[in-house]
Protein backbone atom coordinates (compact mmCIF):
# COMPACT_ATOMS: atom_id res chain seq x y z
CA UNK A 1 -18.46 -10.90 4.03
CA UNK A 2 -17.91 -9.40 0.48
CA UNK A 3 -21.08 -10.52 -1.23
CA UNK A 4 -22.66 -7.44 -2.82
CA UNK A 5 -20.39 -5.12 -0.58
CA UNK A 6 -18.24 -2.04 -2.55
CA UNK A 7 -14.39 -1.55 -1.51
CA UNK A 8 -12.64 1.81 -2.18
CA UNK A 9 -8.91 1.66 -2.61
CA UNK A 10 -7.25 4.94 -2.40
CA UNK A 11 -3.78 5.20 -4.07
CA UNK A 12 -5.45 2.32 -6.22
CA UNK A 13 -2.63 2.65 -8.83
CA UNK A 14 0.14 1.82 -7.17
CA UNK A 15 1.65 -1.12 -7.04
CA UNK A 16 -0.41 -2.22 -4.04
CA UNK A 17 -3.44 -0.99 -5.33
CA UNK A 18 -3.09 -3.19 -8.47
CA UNK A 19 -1.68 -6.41 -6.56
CA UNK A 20 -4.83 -6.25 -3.94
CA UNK A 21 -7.29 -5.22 -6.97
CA UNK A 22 -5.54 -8.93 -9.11
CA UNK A 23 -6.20 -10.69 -5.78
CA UNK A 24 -9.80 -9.19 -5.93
CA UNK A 25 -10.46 -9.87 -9.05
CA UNK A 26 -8.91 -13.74 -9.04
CA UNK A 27 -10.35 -15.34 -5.51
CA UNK A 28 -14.06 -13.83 -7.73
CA UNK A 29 -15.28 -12.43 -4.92
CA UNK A 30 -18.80 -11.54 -4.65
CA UNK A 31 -18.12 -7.49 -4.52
CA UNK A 32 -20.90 -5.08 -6.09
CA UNK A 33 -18.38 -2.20 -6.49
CA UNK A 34 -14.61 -2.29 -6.70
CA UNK A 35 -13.25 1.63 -6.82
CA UNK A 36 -9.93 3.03 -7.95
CA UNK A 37 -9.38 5.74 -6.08
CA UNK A 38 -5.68 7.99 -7.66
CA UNK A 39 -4.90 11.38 -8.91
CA UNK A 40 -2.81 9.79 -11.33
CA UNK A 41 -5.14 10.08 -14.61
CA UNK A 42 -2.70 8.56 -16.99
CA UNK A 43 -2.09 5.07 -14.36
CA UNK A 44 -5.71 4.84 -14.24
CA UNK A 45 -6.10 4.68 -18.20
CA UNK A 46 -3.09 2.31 -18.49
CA UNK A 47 -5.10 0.14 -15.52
CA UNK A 48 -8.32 0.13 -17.29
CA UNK A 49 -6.74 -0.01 -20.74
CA UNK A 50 -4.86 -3.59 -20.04
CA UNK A 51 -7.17 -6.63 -19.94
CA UNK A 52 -5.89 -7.55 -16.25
CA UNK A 53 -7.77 -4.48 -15.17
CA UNK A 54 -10.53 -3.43 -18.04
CA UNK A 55 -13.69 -2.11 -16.54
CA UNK A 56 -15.52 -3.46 -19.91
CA UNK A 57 -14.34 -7.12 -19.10
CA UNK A 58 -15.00 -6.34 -15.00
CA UNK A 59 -18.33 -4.62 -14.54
CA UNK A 60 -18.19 -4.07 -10.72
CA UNK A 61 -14.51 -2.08 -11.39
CA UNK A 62 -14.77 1.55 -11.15
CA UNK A 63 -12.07 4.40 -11.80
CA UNK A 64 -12.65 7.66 -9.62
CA UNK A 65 -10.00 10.82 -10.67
CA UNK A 66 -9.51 12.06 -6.92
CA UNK A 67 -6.95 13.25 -3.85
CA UNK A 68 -6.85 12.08 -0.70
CA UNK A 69 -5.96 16.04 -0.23
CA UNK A 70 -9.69 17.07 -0.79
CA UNK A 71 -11.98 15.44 1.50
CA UNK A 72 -15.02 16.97 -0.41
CA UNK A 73 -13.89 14.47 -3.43
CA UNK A 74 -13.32 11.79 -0.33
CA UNK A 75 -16.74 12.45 0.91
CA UNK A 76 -18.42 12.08 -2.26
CA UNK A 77 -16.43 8.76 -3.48
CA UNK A 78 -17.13 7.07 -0.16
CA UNK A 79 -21.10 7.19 -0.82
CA UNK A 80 -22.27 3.56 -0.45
CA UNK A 81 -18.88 2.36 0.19
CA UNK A 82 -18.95 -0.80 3.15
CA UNK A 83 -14.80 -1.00 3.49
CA UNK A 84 -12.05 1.46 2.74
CA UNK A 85 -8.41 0.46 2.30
CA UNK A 86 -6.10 3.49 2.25
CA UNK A 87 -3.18 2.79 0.47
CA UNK A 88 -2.39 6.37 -0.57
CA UNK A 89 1.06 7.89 0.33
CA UNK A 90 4.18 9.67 -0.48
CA UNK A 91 6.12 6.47 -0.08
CA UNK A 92 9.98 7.89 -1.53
CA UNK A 93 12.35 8.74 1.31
CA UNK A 94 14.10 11.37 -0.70
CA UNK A 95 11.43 12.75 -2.62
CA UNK A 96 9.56 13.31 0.90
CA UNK A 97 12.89 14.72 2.24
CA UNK A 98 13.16 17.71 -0.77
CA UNK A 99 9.28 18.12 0.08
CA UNK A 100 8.51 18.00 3.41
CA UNK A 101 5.41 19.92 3.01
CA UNK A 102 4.11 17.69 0.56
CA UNK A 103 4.46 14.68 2.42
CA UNK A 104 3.18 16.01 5.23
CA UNK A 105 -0.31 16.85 3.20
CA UNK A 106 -0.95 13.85 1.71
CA UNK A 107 0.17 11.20 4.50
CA UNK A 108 -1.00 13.09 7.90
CA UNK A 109 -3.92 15.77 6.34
CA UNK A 110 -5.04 13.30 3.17
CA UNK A 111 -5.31 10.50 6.25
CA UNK A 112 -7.42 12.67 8.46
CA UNK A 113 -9.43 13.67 5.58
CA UNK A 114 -10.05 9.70 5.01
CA UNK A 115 -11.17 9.79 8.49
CA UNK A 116 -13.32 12.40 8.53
CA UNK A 117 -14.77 11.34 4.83
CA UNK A 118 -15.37 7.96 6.48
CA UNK A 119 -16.83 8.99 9.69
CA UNK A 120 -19.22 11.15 7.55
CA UNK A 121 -20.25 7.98 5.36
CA UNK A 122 -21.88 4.80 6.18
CA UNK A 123 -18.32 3.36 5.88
CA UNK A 124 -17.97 -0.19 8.01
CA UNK A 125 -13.75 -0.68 7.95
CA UNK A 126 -11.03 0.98 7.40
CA UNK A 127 -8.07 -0.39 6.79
CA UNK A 128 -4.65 1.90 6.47
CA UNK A 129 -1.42 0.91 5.18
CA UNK A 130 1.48 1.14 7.27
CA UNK A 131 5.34 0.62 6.91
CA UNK A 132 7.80 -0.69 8.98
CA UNK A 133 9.45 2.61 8.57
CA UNK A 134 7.01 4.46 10.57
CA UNK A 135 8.65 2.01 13.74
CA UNK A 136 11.27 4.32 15.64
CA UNK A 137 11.49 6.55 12.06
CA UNK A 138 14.48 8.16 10.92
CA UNK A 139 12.75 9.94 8.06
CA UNK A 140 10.49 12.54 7.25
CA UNK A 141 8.05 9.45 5.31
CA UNK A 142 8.53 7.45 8.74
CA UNK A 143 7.68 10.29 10.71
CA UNK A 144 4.39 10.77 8.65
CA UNK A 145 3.57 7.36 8.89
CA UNK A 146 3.92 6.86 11.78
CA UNK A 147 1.61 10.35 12.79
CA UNK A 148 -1.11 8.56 10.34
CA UNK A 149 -1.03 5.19 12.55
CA UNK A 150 -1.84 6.82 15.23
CA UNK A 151 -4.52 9.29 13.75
CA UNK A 152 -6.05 6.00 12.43
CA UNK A 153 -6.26 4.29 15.89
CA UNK A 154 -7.32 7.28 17.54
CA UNK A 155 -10.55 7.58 15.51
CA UNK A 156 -11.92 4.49 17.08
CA UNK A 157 -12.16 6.90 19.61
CA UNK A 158 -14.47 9.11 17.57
CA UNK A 159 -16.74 7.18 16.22
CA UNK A 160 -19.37 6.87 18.77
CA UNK A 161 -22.06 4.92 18.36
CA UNK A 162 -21.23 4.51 14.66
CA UNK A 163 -20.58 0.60 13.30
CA UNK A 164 -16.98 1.44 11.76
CA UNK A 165 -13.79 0.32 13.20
CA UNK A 166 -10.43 1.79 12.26
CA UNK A 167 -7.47 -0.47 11.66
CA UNK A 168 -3.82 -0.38 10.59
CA UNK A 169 -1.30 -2.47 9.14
CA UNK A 170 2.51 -2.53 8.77
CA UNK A 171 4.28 -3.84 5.37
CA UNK A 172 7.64 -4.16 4.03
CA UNK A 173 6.39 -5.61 0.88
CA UNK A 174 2.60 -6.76 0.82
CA UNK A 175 0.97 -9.46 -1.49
CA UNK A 176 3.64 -9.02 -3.89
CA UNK A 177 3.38 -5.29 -4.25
C-alpha cells in the first residue's frame, strides 16, 4: 500500500504529527516521500535537528514551512502526494475561546482549503483528525471540529469521478500523542 507512495502530514509538529511520523519511520515502511507540513519554523528545526527525526539520517523525510490558511501553499505541497493526513488545528479550548476568529480560520477555512488543495491534486486519501469534543460540543474548538467533520464527509460528494475518498477520525489521545 505504502511502497514508493508520499504522505503529507499537516500540523506535522505536533505531538501527533511526531508520534505518527516515529510509527512511520519504525514499522520501515516502503514510503518515497514523508512531508512535514507546520507553520511552526522553529518545531520543524528542533524535529529535523534531533536524530529521531533528521532528514540527513531519513532521506524520504521532508520539512515544508506552510499554513493550512493558504491553499496556494496547500496546492503546491500536495504535488505528487498519494495520502494526506490532516492533523492541523487550534486544539486549546481557551485559547480558541479568546480567539474565535482564529479558530474558526484554521479548523473550518484551513480544512476546506485541504479539500479544495486535494481535490485539485492527484491526492488518493484523506484522512482528518477528529476529537471527541466535536460530539454534542460545548466549545468554540468542538464547534469547529465538528463543522470540519462534516466538510470532510461532504467532499465525497464532490469528487466526481476522481479516485480520492475523504475520511475522518475521532481521538481522545491517538498512538500515544
Amino acid at each position: 500500500m505504502f511502497k514508493n507512495k508520499s504522505i503529507i502530514i499537516t500540523g506535522g509538529t505536533g505531538s501527533f504529527g511526531k508520534a505518527f511520523i516515529k510509527n512511520l519511520l519504525k514499522k520501515r515502511y516502503p514510503l518515497r516521500r514523508i512531508i512535514i507540513f507546520s507553520r511552526d519554523e522553529l518545531k520543524q528545526y528542533e524535529m529535523k535537528s534531533s536524530s529521531q527525526f533528521s532528514d540527513q539520517k531519513h532521506k524520504n523525510l521532508r520539512y515544508f514551512i506552510g499554513d493550512v490558511r493558504d491553499k496556494n501553499r496547500l496546492t503546491h505541497a500536495f504535488k505528487e502526494v498519494d495520502f494526506v493526513v490532516h492533523a492541523a488545528a487550534l486544539k486549546q479550548v481557551p485559547t480558541s475561546e479568546y480567539n474565535p476568529f482564529e479558530t474558526i480560520n484554521t479548523n473550518i477555512i484551513g480544512a476546506q482549503n485541504v479539500i479544495e488543495a486535494s481535490l485539485s491534486s492527484n491526492v488518493k486519501k484523506v484522512i482528518a483528525l477528529s476529537t471527541d469534543k466535536a460530539s454534542s460540543p460545548i466549545n468554540l474548538y468542538g464547534a469547529t471540529k465538528l463543522c470540519s467533520d462534516k466538510l470532510f464527509i461532504a467532499a465525497n460528494n464532490y469528487s466526481g469521478k476522481k479516485n480520492i475518498i475523504f475520511s475522518v477520525v475521532r481521538y481522545g489521545n491517538v498512538m500515544g500523542s
